[in-house]
N, C-alpha and C. Protein backbone atom coordinates (compact mmCIF):
# COMPACT_ATOMS: atom_id res chain seq x y z
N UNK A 1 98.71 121.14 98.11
CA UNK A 1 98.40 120.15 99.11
C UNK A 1 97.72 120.83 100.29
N UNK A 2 96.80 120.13 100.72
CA UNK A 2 95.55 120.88 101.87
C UNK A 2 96.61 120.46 103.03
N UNK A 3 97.02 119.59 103.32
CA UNK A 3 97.87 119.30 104.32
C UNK A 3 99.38 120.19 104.85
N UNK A 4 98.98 120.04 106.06
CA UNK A 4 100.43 120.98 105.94
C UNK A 4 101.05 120.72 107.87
N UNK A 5 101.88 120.78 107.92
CA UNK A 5 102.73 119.87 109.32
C UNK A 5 101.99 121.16 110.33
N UNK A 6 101.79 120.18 111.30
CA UNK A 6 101.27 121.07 112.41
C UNK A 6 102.48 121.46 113.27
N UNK A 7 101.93 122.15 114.67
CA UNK A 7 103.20 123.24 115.76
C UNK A 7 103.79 121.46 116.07
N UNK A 8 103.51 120.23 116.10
CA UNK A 8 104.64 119.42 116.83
C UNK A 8 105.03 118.66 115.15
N UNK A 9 105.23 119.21 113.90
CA UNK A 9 105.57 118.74 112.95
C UNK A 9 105.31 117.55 112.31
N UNK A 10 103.95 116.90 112.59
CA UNK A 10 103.91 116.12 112.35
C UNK A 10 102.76 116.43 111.05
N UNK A 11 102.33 115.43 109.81
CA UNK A 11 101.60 116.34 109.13
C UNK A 11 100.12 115.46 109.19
N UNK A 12 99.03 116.22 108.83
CA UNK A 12 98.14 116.18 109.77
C UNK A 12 97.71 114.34 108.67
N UNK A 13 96.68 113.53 109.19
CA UNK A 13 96.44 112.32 108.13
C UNK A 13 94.61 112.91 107.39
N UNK A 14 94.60 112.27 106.81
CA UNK A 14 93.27 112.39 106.29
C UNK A 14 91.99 112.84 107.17
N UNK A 15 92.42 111.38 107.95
CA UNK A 15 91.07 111.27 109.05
C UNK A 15 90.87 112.36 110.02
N UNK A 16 92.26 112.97 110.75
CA UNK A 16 92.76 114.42 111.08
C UNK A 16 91.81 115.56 110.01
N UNK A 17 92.16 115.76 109.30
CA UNK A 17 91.65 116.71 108.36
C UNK A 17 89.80 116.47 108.43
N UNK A 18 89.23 115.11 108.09
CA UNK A 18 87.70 114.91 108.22
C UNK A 18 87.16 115.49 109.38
N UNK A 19 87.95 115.39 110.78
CA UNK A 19 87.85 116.00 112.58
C UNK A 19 87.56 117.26 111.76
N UNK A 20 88.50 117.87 111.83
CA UNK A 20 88.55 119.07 111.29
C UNK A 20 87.06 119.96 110.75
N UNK A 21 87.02 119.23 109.83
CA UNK A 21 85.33 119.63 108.91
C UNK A 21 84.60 118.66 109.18
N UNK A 22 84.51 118.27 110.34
CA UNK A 22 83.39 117.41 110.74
C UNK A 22 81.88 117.60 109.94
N UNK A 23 81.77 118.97 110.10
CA UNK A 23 80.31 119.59 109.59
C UNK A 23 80.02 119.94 108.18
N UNK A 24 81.16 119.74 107.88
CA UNK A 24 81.20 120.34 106.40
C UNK A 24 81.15 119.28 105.15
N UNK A 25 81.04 118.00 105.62
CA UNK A 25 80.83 116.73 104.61
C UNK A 25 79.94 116.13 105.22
N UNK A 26 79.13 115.27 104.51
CA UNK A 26 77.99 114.38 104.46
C UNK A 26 78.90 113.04 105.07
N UNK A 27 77.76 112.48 105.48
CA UNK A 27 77.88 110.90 105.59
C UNK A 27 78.80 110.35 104.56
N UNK A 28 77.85 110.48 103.47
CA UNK A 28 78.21 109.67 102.28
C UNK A 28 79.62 110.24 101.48
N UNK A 29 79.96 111.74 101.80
CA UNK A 29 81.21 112.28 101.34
C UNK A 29 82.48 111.97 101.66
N UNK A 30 82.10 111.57 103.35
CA UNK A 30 83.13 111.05 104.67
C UNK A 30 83.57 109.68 103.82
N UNK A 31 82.61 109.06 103.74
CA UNK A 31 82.73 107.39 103.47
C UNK A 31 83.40 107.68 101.79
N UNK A 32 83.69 108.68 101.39
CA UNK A 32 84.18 108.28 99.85
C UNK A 32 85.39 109.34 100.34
N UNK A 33 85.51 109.84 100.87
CA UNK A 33 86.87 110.41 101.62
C UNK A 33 88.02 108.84 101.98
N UNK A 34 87.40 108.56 103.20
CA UNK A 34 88.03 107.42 103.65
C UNK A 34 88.39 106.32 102.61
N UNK A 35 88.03 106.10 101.94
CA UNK A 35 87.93 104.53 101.05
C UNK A 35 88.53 105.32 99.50
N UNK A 36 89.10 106.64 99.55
CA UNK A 36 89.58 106.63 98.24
C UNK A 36 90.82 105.36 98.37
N UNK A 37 91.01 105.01 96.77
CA UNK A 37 92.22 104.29 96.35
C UNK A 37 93.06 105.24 95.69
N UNK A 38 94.49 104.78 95.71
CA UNK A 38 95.49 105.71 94.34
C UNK A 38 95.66 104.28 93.90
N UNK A 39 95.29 104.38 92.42
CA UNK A 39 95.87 103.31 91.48
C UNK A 39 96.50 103.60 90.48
N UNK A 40 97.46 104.58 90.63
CA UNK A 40 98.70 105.12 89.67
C UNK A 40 99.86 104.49 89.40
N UNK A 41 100.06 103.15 90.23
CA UNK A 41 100.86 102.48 89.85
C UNK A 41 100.56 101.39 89.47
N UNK A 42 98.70 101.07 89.35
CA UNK A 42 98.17 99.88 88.95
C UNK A 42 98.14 98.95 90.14
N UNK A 43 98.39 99.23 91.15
CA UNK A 43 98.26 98.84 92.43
C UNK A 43 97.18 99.44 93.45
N UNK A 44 96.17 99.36 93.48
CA UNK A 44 94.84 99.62 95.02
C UNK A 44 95.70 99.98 96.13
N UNK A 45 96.42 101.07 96.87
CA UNK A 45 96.27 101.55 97.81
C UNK A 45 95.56 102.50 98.36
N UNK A 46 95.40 102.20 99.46
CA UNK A 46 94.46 103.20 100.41
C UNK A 46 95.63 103.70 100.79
N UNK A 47 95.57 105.15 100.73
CA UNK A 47 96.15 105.80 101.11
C UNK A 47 96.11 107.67 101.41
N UNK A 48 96.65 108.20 102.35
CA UNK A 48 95.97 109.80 102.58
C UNK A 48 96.22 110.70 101.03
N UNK A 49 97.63 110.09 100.19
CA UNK A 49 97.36 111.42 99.42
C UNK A 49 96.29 111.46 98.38
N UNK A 50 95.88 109.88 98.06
CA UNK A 50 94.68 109.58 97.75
C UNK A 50 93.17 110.30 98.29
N UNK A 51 93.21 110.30 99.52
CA UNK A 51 92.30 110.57 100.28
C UNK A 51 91.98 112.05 99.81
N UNK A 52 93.26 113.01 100.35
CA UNK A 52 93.40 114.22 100.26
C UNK A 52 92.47 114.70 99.11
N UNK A 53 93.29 114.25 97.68
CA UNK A 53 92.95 114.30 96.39
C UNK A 53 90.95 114.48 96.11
N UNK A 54 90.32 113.40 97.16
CA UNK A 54 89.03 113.22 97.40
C UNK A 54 88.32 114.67 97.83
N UNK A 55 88.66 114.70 99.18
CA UNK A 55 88.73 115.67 100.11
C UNK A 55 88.78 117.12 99.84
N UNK A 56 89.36 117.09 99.22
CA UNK A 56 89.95 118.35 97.52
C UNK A 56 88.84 118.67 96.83
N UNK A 57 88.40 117.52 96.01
CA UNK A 57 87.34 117.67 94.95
C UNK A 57 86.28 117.86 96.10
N UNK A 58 85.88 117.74 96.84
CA UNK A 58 84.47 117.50 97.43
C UNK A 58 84.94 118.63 97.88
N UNK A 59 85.64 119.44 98.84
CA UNK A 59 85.36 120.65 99.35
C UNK A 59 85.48 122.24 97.99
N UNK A 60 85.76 121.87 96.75
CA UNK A 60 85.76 122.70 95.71
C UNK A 60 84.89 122.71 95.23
N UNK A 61 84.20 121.45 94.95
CA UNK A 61 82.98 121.80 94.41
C UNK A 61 81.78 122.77 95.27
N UNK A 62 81.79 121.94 96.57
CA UNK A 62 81.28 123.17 97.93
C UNK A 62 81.52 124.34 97.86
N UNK A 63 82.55 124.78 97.64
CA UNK A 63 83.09 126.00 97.70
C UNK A 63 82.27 126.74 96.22
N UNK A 64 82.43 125.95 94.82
CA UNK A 64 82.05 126.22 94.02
C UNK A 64 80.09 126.54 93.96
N UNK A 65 79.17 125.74 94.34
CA UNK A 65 78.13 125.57 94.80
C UNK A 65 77.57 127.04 95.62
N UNK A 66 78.46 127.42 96.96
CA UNK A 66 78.22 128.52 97.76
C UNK A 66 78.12 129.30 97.00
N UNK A 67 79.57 129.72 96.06
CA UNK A 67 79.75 130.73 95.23
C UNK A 67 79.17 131.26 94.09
N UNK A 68 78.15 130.25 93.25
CA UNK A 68 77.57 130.24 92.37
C UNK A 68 76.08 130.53 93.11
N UNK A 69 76.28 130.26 94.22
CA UNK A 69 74.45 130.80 94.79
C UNK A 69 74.61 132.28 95.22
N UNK A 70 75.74 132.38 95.61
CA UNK A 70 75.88 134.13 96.07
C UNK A 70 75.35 133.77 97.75
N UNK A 71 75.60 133.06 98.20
CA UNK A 71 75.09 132.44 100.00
C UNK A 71 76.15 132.68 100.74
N UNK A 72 77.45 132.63 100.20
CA UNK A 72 78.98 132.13 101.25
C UNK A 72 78.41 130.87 102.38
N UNK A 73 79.26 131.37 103.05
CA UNK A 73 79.07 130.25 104.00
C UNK A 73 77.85 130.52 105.31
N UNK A 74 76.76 131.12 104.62
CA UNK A 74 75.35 130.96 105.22
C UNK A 74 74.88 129.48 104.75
N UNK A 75 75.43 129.28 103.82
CA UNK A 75 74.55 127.42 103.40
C UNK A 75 75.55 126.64 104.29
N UNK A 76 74.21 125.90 105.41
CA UNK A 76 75.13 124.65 106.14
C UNK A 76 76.13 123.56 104.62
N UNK A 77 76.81 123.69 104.91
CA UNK A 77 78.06 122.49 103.89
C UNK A 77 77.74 121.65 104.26
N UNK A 78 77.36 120.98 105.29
CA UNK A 78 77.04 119.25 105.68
C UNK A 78 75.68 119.40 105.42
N UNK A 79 74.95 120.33 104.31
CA UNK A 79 73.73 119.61 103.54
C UNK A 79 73.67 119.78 102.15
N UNK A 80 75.24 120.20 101.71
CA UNK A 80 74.81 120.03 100.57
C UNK A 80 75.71 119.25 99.85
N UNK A 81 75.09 118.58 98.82
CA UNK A 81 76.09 116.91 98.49
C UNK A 81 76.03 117.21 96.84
């Protein structure tokens, strides 16, 4: 889990975490961040661990992308989708 309780214990929410990497997701990554669903119980909630789960895949594949170019983090992340 990317999340983890901050110094006043509270644990951080999704949208917290997007602040965070402001620069490091697209428009269009943000907007599929926010609007994930969990439908594991056959029920549509919006919800962060949903979100997280999003948030996850999109910054691994980034990570994966850098790493496969041999760049690190010389490639701006909020241009590549």
């Amino acid at each position: 889990q990317a999340r983890r309780r901050g110094k006043d214990g509270r644990m951080p929410s999704a949208e917290d975490m997007l602040k965070t990497f402001a620069t490091v997701f697209t428009a269009h990554e943000k907007q599929e961040i926010r609007s994930a669903l969990n439908d594991g119980t056959g029920m549509h909630v919006n919800d962060d661990d949903a979100k997280e789960e999003v948030f996850r895949r999109h910054w691994s594949l980034k990570e994966s992308l850098v790493k496969a170019m041999g760049v690190g983090l010389a490639l701006e992340l909020g241009r590549a989708e």
